[in-house]
PDB file of N, CA and C in Angstrom:
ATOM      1  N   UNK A   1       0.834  -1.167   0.000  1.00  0.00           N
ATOM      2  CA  UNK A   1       0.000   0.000   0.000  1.00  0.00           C
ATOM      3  C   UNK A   1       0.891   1.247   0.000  1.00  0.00           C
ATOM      4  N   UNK A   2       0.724   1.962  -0.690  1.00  0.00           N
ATOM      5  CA  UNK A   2       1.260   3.640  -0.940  1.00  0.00           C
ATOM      6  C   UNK A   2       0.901   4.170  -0.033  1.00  0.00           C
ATOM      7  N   UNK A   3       1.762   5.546   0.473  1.00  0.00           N
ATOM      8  CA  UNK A   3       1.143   6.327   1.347  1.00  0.00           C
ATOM      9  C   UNK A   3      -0.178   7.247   0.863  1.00  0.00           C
ATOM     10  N   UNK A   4       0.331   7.248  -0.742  1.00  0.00           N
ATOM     11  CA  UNK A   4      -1.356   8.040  -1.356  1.00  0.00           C
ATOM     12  C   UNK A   4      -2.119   7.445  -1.199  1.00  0.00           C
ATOM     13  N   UNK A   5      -2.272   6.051  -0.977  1.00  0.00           N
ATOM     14  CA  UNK A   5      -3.692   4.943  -1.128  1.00  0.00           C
ATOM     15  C   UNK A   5      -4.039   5.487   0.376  1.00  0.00           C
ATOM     16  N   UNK A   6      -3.572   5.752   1.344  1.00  0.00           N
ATOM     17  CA  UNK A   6      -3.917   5.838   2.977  1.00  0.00           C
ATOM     18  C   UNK A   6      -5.277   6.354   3.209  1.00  0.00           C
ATOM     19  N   UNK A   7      -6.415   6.085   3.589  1.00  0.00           N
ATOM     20  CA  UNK A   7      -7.561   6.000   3.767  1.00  0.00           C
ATOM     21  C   UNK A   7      -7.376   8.052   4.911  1.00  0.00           C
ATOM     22  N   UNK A   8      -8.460   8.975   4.390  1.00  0.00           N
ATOM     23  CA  UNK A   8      -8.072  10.197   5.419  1.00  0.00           C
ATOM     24  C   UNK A   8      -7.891   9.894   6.991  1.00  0.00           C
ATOM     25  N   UNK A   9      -7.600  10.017   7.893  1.00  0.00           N
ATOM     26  CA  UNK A   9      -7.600  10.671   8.901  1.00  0.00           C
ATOM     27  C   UNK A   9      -8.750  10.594   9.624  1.00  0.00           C
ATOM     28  N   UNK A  10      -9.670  10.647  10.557  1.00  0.00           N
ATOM     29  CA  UNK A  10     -10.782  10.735  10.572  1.00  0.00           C
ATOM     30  C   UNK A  10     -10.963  11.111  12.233  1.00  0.00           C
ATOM     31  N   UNK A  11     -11.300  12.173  12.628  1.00  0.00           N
ATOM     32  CA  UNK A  11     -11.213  12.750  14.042  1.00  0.00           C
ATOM     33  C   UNK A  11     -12.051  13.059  14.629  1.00  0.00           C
ATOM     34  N   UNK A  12     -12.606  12.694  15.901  1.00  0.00           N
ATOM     35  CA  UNK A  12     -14.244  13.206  16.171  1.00  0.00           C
ATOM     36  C   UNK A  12     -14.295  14.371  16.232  1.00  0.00           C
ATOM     37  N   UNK A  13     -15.446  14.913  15.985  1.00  0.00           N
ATOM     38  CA  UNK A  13     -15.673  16.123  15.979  1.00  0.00           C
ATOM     39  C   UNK A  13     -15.542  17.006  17.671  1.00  0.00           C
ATOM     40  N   UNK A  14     -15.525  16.366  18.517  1.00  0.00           N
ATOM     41  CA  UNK A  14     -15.230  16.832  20.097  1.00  0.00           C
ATOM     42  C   UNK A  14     -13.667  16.884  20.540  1.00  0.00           C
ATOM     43  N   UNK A  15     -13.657  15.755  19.490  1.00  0.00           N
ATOM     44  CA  UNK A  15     -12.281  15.863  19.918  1.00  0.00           C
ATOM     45  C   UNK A  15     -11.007  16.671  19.372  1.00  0.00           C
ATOM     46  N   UNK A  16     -11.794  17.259  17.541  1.00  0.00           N
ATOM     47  CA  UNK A  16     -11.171  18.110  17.022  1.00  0.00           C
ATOM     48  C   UNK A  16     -11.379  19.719  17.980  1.00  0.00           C
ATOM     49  N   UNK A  17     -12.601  19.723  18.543  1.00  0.00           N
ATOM     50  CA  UNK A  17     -12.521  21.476  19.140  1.00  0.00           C
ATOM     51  C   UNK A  17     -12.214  21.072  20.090  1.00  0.00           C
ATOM     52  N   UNK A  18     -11.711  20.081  21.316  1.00  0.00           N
ATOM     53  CA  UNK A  18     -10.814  20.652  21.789  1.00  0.00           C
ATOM     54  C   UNK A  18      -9.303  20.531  21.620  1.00  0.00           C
ATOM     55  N   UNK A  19      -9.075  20.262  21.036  1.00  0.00           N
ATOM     56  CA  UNK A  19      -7.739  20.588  20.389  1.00  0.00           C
ATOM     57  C   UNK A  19      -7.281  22.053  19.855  1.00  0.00           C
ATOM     58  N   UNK A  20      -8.591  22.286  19.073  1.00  0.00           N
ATOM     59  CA  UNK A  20      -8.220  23.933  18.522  1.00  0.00           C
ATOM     60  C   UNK A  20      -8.444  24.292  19.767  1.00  0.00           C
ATOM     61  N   UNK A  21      -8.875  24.213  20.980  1.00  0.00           N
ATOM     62  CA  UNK A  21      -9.062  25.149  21.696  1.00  0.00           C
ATOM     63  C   UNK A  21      -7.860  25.402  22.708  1.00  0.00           C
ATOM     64  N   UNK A  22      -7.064  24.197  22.872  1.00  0.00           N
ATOM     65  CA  UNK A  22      -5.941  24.377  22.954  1.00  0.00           C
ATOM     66  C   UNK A  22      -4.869  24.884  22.201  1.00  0.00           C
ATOM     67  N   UNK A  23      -5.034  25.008  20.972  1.00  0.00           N
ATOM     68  CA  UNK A  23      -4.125  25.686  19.813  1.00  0.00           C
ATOM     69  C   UNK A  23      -4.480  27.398  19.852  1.00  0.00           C
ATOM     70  N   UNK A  24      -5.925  27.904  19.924  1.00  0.00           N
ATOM     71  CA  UNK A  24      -6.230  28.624  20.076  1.00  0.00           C
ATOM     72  C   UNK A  24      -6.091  29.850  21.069  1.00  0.00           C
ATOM     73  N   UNK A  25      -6.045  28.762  22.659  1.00  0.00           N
ATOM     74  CA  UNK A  25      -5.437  29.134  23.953  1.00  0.00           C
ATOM     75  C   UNK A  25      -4.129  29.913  23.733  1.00  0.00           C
ATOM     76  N   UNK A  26      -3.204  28.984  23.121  1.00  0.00           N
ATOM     77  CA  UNK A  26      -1.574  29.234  23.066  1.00  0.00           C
ATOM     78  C   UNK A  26      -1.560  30.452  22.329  1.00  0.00           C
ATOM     79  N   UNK A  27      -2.762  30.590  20.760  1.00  0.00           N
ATOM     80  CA  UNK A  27      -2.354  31.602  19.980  1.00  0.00           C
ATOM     81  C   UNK A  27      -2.584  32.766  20.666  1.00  0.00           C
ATOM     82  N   UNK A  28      -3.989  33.035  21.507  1.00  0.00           N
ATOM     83  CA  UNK A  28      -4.027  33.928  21.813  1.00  0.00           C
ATOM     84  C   UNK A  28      -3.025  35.097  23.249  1.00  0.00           C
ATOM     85  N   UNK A  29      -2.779  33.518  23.843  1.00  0.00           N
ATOM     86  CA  UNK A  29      -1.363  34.039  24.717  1.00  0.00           C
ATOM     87  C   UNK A  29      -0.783  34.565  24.448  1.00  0.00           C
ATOM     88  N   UNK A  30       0.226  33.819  23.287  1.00  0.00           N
ATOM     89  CA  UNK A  30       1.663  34.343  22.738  1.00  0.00           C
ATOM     90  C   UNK A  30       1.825  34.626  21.788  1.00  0.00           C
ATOM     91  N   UNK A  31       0.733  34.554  21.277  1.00  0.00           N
ATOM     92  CA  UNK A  31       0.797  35.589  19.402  1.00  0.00           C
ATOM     93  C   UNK A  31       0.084  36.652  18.964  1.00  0.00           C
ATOM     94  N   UNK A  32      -1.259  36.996  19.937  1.00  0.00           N
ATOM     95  CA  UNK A  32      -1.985  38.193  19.940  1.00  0.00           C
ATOM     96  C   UNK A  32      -1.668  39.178  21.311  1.00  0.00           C
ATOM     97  N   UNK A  33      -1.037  38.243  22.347  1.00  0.00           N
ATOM     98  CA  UNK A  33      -0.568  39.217  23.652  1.00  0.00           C
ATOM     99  C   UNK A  33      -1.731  39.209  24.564  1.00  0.00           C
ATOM    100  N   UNK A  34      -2.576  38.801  24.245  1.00  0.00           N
ATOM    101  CA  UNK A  34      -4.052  38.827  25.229  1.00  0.00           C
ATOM    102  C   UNK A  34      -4.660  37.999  26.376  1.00  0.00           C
ATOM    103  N   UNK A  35      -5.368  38.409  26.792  1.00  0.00           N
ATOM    104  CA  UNK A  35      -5.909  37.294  28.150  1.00  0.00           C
ATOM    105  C   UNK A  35      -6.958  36.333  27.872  1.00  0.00           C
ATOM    106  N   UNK A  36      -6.531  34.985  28.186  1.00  0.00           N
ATOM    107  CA  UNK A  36      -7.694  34.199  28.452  1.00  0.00           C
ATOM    108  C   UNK A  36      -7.614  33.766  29.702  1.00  0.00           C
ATOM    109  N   UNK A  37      -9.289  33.686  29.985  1.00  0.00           N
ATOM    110  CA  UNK A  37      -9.725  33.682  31.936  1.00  0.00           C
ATOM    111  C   UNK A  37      -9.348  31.964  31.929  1.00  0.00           C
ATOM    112  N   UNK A  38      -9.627  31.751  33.234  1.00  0.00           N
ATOM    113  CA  UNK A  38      -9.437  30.423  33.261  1.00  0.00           C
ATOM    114  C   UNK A  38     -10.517  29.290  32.526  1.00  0.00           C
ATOM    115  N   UNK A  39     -11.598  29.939  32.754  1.00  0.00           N
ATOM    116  CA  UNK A  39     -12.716  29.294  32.041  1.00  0.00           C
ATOM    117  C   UNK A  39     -12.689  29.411  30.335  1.00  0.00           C
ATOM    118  N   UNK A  40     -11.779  29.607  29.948  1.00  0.00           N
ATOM    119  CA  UNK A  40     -11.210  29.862  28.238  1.00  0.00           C
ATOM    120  C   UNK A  40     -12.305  30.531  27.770  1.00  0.00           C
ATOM    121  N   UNK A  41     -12.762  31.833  28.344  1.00  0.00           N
ATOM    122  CA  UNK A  41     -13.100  32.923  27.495  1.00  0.00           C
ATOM    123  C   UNK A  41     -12.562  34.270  27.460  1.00  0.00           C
ATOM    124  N   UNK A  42     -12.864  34.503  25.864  1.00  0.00           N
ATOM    125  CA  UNK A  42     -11.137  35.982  25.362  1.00  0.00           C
ATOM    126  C   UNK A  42     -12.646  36.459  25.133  1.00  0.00           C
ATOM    127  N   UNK A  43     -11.799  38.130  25.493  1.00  0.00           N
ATOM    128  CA  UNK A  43     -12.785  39.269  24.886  1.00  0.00           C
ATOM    129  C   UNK A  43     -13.449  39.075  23.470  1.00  0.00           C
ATOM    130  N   UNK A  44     -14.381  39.882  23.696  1.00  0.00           N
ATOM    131  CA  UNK A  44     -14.872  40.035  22.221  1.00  0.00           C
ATOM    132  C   UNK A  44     -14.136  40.272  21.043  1.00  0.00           C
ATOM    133  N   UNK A  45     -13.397  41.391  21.189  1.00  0.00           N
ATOM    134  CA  UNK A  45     -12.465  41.905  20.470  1.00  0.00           C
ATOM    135  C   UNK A  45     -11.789  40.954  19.679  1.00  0.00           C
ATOM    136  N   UNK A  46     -11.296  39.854  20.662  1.00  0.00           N
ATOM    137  CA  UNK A  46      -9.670  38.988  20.574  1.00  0.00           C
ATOM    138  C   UNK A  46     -10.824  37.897  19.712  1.00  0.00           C
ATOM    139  N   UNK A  47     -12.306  37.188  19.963  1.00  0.00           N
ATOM    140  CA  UNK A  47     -12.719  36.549  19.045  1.00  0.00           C
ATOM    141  C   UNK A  47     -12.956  37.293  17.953  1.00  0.00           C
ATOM    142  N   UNK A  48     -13.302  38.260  17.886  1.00  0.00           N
ATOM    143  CA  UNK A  48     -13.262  38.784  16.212  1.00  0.00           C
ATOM    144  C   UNK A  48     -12.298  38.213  15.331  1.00  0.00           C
ATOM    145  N   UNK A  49     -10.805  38.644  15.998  1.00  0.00           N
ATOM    146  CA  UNK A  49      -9.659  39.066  15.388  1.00  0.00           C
ATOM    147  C   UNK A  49      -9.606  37.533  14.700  1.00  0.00           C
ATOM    148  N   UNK A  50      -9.984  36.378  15.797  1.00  0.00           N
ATOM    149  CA  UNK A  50      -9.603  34.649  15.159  1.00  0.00           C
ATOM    150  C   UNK A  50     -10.040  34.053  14.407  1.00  0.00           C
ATOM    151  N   UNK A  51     -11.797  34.995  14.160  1.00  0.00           N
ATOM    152  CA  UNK A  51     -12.639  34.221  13.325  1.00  0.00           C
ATOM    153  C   UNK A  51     -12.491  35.186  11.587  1.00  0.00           C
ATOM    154  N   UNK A  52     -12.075  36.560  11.985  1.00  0.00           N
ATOM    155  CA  UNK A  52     -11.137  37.430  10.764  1.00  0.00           C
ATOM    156  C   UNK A  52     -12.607  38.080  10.731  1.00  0.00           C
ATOM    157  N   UNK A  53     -13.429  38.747  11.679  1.00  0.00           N
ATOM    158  CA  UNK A  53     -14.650  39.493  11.402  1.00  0.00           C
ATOM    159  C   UNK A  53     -14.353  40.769  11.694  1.00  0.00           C
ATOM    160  N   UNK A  54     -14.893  41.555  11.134  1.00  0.00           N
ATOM    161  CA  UNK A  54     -14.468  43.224  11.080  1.00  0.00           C
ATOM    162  C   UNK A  54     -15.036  43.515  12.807  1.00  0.00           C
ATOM    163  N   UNK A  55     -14.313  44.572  13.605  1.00  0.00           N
ATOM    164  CA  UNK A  55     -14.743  45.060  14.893  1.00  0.00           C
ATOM    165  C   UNK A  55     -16.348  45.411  14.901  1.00  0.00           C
ATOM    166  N   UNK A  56     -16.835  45.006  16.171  1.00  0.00           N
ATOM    167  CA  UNK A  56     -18.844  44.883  16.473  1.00  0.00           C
ATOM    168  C   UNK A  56     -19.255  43.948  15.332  1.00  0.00           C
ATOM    169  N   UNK A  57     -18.956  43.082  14.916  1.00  0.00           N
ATOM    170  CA  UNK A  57     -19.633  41.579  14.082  1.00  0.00           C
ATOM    171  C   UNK A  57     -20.635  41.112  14.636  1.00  0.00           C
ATOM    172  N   UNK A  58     -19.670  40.373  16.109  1.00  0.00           N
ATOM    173  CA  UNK A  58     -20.125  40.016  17.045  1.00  0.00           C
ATOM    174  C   UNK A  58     -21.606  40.724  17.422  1.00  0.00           C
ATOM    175  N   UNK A  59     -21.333  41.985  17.574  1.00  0.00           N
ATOM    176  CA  UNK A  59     -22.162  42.435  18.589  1.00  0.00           C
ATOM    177  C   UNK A  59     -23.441  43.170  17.764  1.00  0.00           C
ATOM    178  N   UNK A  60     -23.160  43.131  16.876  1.00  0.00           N
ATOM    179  CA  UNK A  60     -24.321  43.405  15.412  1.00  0.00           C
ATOM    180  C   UNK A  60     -25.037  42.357  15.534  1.00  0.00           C
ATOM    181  N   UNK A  61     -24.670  40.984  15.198  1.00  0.00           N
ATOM    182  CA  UNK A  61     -25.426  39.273  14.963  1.00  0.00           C
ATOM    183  C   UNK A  61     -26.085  39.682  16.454  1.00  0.00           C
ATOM    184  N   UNK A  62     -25.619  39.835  17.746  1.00  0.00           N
ATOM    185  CA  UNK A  62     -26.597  39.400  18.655  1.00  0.00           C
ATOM    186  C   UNK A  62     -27.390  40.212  18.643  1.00  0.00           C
ATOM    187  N   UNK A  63     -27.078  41.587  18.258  1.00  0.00           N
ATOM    188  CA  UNK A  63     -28.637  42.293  18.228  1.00  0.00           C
ATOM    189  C   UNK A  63     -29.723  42.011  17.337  1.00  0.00           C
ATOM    190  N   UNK A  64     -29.170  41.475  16.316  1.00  0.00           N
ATOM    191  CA  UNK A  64     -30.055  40.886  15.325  1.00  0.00           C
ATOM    192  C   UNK A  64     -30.621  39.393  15.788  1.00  0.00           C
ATOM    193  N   UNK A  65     -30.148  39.050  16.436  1.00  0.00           N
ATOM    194  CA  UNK A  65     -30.250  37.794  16.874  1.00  0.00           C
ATOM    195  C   UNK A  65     -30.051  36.174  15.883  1.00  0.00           C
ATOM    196  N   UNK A  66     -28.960  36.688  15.129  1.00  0.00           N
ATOM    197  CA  UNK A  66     -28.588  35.590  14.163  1.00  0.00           C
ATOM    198  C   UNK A  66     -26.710  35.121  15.601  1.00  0.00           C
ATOM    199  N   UNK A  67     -26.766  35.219  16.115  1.00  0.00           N
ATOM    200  CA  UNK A  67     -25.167  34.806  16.781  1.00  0.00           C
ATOM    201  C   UNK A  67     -25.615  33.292  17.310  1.00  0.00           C
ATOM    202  N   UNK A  68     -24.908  32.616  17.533  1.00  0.00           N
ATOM    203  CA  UNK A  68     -25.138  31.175  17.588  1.00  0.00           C
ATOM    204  C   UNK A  68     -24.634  30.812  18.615  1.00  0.00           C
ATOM    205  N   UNK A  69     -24.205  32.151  19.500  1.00  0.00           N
ATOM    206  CA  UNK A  69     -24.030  31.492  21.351  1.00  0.00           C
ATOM    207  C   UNK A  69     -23.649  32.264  21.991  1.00  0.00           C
ATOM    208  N   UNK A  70     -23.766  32.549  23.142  1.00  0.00           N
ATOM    209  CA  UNK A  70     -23.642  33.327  24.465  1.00  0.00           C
ATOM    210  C   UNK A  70     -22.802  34.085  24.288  1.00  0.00           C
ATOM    211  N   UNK A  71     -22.717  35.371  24.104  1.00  0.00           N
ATOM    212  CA  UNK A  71     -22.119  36.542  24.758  1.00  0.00           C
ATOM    213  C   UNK A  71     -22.104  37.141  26.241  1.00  0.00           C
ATOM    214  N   UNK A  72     -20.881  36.873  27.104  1.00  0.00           N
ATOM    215  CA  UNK A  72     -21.094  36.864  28.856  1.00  0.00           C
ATOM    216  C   UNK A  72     -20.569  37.992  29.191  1.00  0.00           C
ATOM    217  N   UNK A  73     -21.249  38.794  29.655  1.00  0.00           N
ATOM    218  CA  UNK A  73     -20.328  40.268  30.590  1.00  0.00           C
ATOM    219  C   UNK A  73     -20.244  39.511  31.833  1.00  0.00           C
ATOM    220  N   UNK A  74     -19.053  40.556  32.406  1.00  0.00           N
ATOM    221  CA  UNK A  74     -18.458  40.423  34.183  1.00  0.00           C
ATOM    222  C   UNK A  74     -18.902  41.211  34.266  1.00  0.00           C
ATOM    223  N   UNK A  75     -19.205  41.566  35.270  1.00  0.00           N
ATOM    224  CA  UNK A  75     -19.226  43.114  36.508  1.00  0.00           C
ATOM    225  C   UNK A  75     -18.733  44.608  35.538  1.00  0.00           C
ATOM    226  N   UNK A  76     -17.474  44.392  35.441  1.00  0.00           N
ATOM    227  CA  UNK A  76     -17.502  45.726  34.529  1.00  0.00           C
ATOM    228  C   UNK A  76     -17.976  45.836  33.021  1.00  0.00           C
ATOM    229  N   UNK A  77     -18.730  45.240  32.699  1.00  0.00           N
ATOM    230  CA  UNK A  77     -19.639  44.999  31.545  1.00  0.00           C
ATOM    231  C   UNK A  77     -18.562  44.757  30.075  1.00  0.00           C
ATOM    232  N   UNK A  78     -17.429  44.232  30.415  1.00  0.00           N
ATOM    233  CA  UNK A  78     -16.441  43.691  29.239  1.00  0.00           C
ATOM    234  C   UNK A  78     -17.311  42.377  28.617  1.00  0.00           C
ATOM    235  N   UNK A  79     -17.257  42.565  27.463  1.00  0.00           N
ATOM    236  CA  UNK A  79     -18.225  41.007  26.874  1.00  0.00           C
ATOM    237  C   UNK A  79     -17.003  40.284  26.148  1.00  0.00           C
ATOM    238  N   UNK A  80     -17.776  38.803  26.788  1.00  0.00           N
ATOM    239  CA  UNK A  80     -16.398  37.596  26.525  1.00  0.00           C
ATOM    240  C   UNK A  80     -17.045  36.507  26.008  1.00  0.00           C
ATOM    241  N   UNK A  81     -16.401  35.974  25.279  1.00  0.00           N
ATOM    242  CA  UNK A  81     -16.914  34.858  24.486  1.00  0.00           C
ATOM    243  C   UNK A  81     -15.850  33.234  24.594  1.00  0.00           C
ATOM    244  N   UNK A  82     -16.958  32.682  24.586  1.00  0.00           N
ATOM    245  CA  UNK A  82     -15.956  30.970  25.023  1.00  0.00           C
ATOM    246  C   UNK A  82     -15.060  31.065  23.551  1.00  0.00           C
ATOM    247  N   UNK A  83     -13.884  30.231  24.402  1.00  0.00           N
ATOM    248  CA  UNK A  83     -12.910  29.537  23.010  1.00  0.00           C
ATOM    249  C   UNK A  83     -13.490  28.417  22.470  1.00  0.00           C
ATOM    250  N   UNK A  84     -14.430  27.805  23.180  1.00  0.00           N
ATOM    251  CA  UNK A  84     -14.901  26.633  22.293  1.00  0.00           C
ATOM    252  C   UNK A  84     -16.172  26.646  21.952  1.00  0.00           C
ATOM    253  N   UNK A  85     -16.418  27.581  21.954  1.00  0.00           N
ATOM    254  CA  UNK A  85     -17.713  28.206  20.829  1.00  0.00           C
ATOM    255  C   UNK A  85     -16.938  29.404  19.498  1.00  0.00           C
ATOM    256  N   UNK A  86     -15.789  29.993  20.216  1.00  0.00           N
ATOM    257  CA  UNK A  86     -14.809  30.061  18.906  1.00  0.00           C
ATOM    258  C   UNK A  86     -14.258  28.986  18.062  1.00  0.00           C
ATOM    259  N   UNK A  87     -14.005  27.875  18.447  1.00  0.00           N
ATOM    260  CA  UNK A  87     -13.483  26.671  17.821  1.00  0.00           C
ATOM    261  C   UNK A  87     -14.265  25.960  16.884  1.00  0.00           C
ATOM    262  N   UNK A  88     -15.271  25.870  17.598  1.00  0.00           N
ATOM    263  CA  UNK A  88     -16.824  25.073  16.582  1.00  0.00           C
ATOM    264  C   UNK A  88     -17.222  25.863  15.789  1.00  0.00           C
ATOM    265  N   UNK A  89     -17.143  27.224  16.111  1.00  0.00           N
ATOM    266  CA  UNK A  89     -17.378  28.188  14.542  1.00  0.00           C
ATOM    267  C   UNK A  89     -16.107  27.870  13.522  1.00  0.00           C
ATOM    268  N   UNK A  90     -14.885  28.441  14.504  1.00  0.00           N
ATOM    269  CA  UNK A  90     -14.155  27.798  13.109  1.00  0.00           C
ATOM    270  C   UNK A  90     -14.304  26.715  12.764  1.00  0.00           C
ATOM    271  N   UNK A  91     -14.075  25.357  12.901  1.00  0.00           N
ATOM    272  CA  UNK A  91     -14.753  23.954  12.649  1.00  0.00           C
ATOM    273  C   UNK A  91     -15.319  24.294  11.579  1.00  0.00           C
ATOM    274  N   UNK A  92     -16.443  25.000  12.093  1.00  0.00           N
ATOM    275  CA  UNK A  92     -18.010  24.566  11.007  1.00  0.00           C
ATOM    276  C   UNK A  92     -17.371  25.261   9.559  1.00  0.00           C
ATOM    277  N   UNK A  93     -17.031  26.629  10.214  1.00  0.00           N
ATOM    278  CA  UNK A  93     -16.536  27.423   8.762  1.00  0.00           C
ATOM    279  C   UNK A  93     -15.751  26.584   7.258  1.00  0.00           C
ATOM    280  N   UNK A  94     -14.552  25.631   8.536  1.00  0.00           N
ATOM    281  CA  UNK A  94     -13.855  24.629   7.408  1.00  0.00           C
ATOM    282  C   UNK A  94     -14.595  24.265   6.891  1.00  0.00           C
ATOM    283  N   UNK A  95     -15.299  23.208   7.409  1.00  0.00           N
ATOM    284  CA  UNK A  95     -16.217  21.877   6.966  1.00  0.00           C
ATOM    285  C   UNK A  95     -17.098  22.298   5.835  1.00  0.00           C
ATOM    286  N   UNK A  96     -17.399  23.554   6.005  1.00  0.00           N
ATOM    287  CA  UNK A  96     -18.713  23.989   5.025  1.00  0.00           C
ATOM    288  C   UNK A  96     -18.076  25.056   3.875  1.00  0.00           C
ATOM    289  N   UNK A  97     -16.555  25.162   4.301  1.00  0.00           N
ATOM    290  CA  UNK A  97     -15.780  25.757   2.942  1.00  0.00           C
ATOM    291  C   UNK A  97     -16.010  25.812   1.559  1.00  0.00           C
ATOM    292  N   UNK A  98     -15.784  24.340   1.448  1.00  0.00           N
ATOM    293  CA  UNK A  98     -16.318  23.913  -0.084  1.00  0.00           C
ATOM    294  C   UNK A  98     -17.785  23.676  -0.470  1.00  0.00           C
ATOM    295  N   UNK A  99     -18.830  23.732   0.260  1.00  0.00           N
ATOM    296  CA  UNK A  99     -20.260  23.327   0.008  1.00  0.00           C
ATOM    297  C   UNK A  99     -21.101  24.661  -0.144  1.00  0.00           C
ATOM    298  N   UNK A 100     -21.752  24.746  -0.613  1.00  0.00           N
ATOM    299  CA  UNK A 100     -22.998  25.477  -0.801  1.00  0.00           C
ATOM    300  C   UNK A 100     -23.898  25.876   0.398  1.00  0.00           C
ATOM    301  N   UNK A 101     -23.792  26.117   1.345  1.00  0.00           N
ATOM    302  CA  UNK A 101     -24.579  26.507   2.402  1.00  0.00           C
ATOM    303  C   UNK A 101     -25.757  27.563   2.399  1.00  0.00           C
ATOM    304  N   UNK A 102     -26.470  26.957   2.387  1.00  0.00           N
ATOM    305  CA  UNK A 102     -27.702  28.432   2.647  1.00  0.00           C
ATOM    306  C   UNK A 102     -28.482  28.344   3.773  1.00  0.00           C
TER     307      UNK A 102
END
C-alpha cells in the first residue's frame, strides 16, 4: 500500500474542538498578547480578530439575533466569548468551505 492509497484521517468532531481550543489558547497568549480567563473565554475583540470578522460583528449578529451562542459580561460589563464556541465556529466554517450553504 502507498502512502497516497492511505484511507483520510478521521477525528471526532469533540475531539477536534478541543484541540483547537488548545491551539487557540496558546495563539491567543503568545501571538496576539491577550488574556484568556481560566474558564477559556477571550474578549470580544480577541474573538473577532480569530474568526477574521471586522470590529462589532459580534455584537451586530446578537442584536439581530442571528449569533449562535452566548455573549457573557463580568461586573464591569467587558463582553467575553468561550474559546470553544470560537473553535466550533471555526470547525463549522472549514467543513462547510467547499459546500454550498444556505
Amino acid at each position: 500500500m502507498k502512502p497516497d492509497d492511505a484511507p483520510p484521517l478521521v477525528v471526532p468532531y469533540d475531539r477536534a474542538v478541543l484541540a483547537l481550543v488548545v491551539s487557540l489558547s496558546y495563539q491567543v497568549q503568545f501571538e496576539l498578547h491577550e488574556f484568556v480567563r481560566g474558564d477559556r473565554h477571550v474578549r470580544e475583540a480577541t474573538a473577532e480578530r480569530l474568526l477574521n470578522l471586522a470590529r462589532g460583528t459580534l455584537r451586530k449578529r446578537e442584536q439581530l439575533g442571528t449569533l449562535r451562542y452566548a455573549v457573557r459580561r463580568d461586573g464591569g460589563g467587558r463582553r467575553w466569548v468561550s474559546l470553544f464556541d470560537v473553535a466550533a465556529e471555526q470547525l463549522d466554517l472549514r467543513i462547510n468551505a467547499g459546500k454550498d450553504v444556505k
